[in-house]
C-alpha atoms as a PDB file:
ATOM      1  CA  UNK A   1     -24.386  -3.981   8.332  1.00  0.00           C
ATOM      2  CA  UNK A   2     -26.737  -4.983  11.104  1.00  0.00           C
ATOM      3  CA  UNK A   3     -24.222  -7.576  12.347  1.00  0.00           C
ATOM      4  CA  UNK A   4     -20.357  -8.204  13.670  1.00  0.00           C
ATOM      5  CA  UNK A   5     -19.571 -10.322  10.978  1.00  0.00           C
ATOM      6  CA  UNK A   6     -21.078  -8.694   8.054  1.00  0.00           C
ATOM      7  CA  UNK A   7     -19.391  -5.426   8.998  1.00  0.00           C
ATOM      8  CA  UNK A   8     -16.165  -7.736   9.823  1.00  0.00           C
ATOM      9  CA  UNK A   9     -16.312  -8.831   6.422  1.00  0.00           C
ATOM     10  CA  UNK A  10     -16.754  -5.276   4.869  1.00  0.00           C
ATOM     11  CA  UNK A  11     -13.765  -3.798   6.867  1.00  0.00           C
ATOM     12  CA  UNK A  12     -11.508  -6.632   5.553  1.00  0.00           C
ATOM     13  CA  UNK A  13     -12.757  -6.788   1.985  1.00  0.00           C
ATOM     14  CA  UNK A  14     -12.015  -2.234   2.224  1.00  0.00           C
ATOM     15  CA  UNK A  15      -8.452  -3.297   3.538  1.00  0.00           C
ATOM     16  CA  UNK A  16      -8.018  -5.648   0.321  1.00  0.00           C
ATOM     17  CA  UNK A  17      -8.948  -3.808  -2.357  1.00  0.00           C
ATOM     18  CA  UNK A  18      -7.060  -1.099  -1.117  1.00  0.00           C
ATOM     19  CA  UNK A  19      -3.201  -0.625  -1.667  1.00  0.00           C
ATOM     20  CA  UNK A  20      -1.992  -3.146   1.257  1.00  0.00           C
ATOM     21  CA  UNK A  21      -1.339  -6.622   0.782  1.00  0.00           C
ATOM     22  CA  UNK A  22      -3.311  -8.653   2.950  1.00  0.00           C
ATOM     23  CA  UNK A  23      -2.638 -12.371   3.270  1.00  0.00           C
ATOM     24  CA  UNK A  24      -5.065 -14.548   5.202  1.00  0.00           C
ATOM     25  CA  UNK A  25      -3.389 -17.170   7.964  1.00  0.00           C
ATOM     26  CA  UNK A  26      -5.678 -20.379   7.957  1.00  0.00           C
ATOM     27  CA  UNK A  27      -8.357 -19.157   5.010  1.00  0.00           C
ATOM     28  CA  UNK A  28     -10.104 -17.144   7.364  1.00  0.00           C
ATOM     29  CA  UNK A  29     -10.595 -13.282   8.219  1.00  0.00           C
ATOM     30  CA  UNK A  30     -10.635 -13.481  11.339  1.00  0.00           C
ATOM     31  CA  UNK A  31      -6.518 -13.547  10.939  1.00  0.00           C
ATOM     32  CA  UNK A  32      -4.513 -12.207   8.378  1.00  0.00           C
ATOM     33  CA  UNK A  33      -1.205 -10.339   7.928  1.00  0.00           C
ATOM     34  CA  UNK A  34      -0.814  -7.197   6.669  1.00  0.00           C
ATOM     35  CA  UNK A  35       2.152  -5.085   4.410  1.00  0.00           C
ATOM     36  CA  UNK A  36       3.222  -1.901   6.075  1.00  0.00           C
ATOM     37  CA  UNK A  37       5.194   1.012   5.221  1.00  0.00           C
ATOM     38  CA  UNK A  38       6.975   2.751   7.267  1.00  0.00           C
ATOM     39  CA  UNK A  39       5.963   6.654   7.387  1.00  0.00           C
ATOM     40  CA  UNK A  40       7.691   8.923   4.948  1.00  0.00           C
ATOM     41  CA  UNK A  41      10.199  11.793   6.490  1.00  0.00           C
ATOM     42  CA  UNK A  42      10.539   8.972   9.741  1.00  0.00           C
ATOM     43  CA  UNK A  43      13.340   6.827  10.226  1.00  0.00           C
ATOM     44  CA  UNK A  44      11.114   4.302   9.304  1.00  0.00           C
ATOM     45  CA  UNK A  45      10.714   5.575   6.345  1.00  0.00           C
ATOM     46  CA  UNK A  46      11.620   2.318   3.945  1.00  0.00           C
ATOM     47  CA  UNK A  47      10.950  -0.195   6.261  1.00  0.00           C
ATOM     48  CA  UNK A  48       8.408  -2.902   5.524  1.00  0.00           C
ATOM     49  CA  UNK A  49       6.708  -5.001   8.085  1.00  0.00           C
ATOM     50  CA  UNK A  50       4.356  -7.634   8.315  1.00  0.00           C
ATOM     51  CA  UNK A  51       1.932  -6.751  10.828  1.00  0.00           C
ATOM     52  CA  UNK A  52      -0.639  -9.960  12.001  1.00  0.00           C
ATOM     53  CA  UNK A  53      -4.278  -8.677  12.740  1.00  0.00           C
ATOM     54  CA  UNK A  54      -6.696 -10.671  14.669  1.00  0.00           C
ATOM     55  CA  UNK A  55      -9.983  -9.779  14.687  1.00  0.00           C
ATOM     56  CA  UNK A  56     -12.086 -10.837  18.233  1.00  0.00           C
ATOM     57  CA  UNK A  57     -15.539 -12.332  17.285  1.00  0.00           C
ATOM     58  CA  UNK A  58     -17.668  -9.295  18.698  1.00  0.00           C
ATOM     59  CA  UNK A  59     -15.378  -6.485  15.658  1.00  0.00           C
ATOM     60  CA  UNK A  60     -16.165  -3.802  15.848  1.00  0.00           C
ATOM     61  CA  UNK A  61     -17.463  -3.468  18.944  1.00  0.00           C
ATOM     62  CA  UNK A  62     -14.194  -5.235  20.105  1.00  0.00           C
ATOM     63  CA  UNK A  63     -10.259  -3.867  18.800  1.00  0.00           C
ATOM     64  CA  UNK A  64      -8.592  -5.867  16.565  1.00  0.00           C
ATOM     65  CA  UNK A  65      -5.239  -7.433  18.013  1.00  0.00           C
ATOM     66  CA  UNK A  66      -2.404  -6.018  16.135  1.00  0.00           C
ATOM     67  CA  UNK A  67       1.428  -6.670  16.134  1.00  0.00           C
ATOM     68  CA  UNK A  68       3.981  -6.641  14.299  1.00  0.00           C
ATOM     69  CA  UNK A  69       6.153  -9.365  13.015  1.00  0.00           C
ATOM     70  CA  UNK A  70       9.050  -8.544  12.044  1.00  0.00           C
ATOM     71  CA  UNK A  71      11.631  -6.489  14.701  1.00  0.00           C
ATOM     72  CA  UNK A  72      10.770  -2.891  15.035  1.00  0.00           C
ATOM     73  CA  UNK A  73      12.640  -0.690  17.533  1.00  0.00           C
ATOM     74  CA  UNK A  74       9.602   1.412  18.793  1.00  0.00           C
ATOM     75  CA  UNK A  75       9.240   2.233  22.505  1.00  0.00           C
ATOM     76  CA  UNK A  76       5.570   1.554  22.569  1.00  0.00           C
ATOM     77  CA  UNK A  77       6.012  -2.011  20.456  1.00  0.00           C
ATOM     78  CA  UNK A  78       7.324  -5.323  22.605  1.00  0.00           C
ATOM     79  CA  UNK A  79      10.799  -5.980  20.579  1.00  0.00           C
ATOM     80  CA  UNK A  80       9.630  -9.651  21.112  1.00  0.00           C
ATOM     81  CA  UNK A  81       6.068 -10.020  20.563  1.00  0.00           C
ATOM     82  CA  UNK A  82       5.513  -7.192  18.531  1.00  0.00           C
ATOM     83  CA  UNK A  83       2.432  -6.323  20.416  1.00  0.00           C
ATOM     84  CA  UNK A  84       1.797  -2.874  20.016  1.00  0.00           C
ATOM     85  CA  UNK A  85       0.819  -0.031  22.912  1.00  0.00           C
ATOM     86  CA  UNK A  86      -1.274   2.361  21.497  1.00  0.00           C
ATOM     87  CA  UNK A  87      -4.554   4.017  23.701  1.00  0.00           C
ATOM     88  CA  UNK A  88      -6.650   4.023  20.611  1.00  0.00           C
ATOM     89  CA  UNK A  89      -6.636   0.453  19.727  1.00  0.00           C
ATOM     90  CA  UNK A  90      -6.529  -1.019  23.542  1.00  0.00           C
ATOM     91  CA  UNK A  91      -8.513   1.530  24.930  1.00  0.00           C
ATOM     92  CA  UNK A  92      -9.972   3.992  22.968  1.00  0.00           C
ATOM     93  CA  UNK A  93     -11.471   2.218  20.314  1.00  0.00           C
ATOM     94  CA  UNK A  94     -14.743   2.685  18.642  1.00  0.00           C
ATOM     95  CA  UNK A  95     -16.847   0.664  16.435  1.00  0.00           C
ATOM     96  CA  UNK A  96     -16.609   3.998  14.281  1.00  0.00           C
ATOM     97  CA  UNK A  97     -13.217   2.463  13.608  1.00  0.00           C
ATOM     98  CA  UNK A  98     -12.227  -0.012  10.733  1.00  0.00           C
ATOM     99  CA  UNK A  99      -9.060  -1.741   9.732  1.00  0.00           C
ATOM    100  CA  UNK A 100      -8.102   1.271   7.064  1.00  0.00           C
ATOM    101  CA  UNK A 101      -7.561   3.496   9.551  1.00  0.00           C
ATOM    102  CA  UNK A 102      -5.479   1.692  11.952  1.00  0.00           C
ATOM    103  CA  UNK A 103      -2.899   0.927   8.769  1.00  0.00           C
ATOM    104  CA  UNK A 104      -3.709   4.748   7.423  1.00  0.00           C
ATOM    105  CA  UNK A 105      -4.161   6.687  10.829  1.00  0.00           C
ATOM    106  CA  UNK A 106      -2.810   5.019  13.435  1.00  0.00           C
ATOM    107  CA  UNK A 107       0.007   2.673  13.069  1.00  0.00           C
ATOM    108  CA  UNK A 108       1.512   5.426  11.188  1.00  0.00           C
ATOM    109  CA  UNK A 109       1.559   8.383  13.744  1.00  0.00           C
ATOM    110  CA  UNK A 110       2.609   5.487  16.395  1.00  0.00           C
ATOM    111  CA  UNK A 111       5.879   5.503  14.448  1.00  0.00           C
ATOM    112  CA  UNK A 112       5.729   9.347  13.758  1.00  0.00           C
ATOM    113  CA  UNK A 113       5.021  10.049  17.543  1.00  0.00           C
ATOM    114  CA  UNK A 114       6.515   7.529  19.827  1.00  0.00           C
ATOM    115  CA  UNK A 115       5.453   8.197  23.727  1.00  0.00           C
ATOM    116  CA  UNK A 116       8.485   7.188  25.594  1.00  0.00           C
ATOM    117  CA  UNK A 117       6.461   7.956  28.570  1.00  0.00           C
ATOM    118  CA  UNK A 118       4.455   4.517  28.305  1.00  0.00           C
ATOM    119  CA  UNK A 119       6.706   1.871  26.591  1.00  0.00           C
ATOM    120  CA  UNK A 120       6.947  -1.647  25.850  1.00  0.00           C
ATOM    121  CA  UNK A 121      10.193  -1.430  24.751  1.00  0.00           C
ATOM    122  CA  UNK A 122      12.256   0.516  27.610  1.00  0.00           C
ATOM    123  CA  UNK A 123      15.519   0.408  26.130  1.00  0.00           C
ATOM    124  CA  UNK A 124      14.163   2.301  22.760  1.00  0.00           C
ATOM    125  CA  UNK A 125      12.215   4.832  25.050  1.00  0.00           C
ATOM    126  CA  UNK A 126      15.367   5.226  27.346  1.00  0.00           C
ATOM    127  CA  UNK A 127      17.842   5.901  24.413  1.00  0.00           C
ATOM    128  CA  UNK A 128      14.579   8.299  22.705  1.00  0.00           C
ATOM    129  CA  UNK A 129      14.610  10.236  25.881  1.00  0.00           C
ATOM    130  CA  UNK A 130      18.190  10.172  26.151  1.00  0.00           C
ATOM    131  CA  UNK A 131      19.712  11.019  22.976  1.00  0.00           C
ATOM    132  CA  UNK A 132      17.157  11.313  19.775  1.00  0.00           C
ATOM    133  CA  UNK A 133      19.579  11.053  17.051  1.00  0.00           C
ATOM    134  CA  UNK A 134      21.686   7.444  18.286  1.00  0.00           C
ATOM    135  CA  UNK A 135      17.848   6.087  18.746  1.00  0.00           C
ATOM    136  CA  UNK A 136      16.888   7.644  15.614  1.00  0.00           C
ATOM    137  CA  UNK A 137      20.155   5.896  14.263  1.00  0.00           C
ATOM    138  CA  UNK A 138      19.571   2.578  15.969  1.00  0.00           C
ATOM    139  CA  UNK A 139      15.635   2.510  14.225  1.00  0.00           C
ATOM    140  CA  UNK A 140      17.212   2.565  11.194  1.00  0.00           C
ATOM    141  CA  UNK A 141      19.451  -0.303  11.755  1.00  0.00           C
ATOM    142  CA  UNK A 142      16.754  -2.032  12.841  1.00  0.00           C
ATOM    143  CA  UNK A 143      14.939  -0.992   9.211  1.00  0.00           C
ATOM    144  CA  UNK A 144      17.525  -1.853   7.260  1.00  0.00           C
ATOM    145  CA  UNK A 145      18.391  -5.362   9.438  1.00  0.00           C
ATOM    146  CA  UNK A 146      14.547  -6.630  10.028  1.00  0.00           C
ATOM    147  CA  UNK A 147      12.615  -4.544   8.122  1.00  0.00           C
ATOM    148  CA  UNK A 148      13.266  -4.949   4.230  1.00  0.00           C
ATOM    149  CA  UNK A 149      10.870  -6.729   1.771  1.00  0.00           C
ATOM    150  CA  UNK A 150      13.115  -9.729   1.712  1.00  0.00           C
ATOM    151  CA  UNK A 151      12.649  -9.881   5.513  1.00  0.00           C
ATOM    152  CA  UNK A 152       9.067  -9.872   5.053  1.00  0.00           C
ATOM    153  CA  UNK A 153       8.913 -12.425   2.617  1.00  0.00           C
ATOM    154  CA  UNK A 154      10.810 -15.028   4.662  1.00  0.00           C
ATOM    155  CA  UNK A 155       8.454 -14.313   7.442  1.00  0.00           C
ATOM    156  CA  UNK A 156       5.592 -15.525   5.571  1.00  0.00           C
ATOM    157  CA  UNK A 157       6.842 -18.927   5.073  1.00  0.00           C
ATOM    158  CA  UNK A 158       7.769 -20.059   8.878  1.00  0.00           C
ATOM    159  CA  UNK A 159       7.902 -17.208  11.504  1.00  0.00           C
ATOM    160  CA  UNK A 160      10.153 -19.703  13.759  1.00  0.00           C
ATOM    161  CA  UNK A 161      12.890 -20.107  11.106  1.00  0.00           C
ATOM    162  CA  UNK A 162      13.249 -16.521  10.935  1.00  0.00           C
ATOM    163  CA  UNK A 163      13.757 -15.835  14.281  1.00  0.00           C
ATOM    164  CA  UNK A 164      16.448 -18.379  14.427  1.00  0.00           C
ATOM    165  CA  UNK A 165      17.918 -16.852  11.776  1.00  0.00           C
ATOM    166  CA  UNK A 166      17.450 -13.325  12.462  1.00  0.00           C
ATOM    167  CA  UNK A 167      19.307 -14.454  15.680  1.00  0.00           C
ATOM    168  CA  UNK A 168      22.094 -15.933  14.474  1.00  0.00           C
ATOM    169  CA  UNK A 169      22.620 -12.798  11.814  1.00  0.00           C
ATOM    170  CA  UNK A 170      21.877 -10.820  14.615  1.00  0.00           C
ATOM    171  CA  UNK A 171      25.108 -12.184  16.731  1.00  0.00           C
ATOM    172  CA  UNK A 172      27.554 -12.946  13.836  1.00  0.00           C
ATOM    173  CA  UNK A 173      26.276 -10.519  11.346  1.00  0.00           C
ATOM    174  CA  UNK A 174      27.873 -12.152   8.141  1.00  0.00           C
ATOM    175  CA  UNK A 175      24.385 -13.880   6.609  1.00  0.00           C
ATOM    176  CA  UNK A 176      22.233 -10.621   7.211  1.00  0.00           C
ATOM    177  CA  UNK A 177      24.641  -7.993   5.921  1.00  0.00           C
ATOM    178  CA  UNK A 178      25.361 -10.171   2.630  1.00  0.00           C
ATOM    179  CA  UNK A 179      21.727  -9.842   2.420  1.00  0.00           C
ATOM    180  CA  UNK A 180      21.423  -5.970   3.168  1.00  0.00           C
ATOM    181  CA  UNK A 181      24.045  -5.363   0.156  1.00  0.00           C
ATOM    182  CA  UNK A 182      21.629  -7.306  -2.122  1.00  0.00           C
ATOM    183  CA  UNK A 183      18.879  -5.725  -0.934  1.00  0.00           C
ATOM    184  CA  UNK A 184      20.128  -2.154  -1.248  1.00  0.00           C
ATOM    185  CA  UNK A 185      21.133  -2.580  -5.187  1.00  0.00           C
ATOM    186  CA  UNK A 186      17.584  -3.276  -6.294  1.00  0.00           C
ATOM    187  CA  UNK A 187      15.710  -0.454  -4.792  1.00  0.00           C
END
């Protein structure tokens, strides 16, 4: 492990073999999406997201560049980028880190405890602050809307398409709630 990309290798090879689904973006490591779960007893508990990693040429002794793909409502995650706020992969990190525990450790209490105080997303940290149980309502919308497997899936072929499409659903609502019904029935 004397060197970046030997331990860079090591840290994604850990993340494959264990119970996430990685899929490389143009046969490298250096980018690759990941399958998330959302946190049992959260309301995003059922929600599935593909989150895209990017690992800087000097991991670990640089943070990996995470976000998420598909829409979250999260008021430290950009509703449009999907870049993600969170001290202890912008600022905090160490090279004592690897990629398990951001998908074990910390992407999970991010969703368990949101800080309102520092968002990305000031609408979802307004309504948070405001009134817990329509935001808590509104993140499950979001799961069930954005955040399904079947979501995921179409994601992986063409991110563009789906955001055209999750647009259009999004203001007419008839493609994306046929799909939700579907969806639903096979759990």
């Amino acid at each position: 492990m004397s060197s970046p990309s030997k331990r860079r290798d090591m840290d994604v090879m850990k993340l494959m073999m264990s119970d996430y689904t990685v899929e490389p973006i143009n046969d490298g490591i250096n980018e690759f999406n990941v399958e998330f779960h959302g946190p049992k007893e959260s309301p995003y508990e059922g929600g599935v997201w593909k989150v895209r990693v990017e690992l800087p040429d000097a991991y670990p002794y640089k943070s990996p560049s995470i976000g998420f793909v598909n829409k979250i409502f999260h008021p430290n995650v950009d509703e449009l980028s999907g870049s993600v706020c969170l001290d202890v992969i912008n600022q905090s990190w160490s090279p004592m880190f690897d990629l398990l525990n951001v998908f074990e450790v910390f992407l999970p209490q991010l969703l368990l405890y949101p800080n309102p105080s520092d968002p990305l997303n000031g609408d979802a940290a307004s309504l948070m602050m405001k009134d817990k149980a329509q935001y808590e309502q509104k993140v499950k919308e979001y799961c069930e809307r954005y955040a399904k497997k079947e979501h995921m899936d179409n994601t992986l072929t063409d991110d563009s398409e789906v955001e055209v499409s999750d647009n259009e659903a999004f203001s007419d609502g008839r493609s994306d709630s046929d799909d939700e019904v579907a969806g639903r029935a096979d759990p």
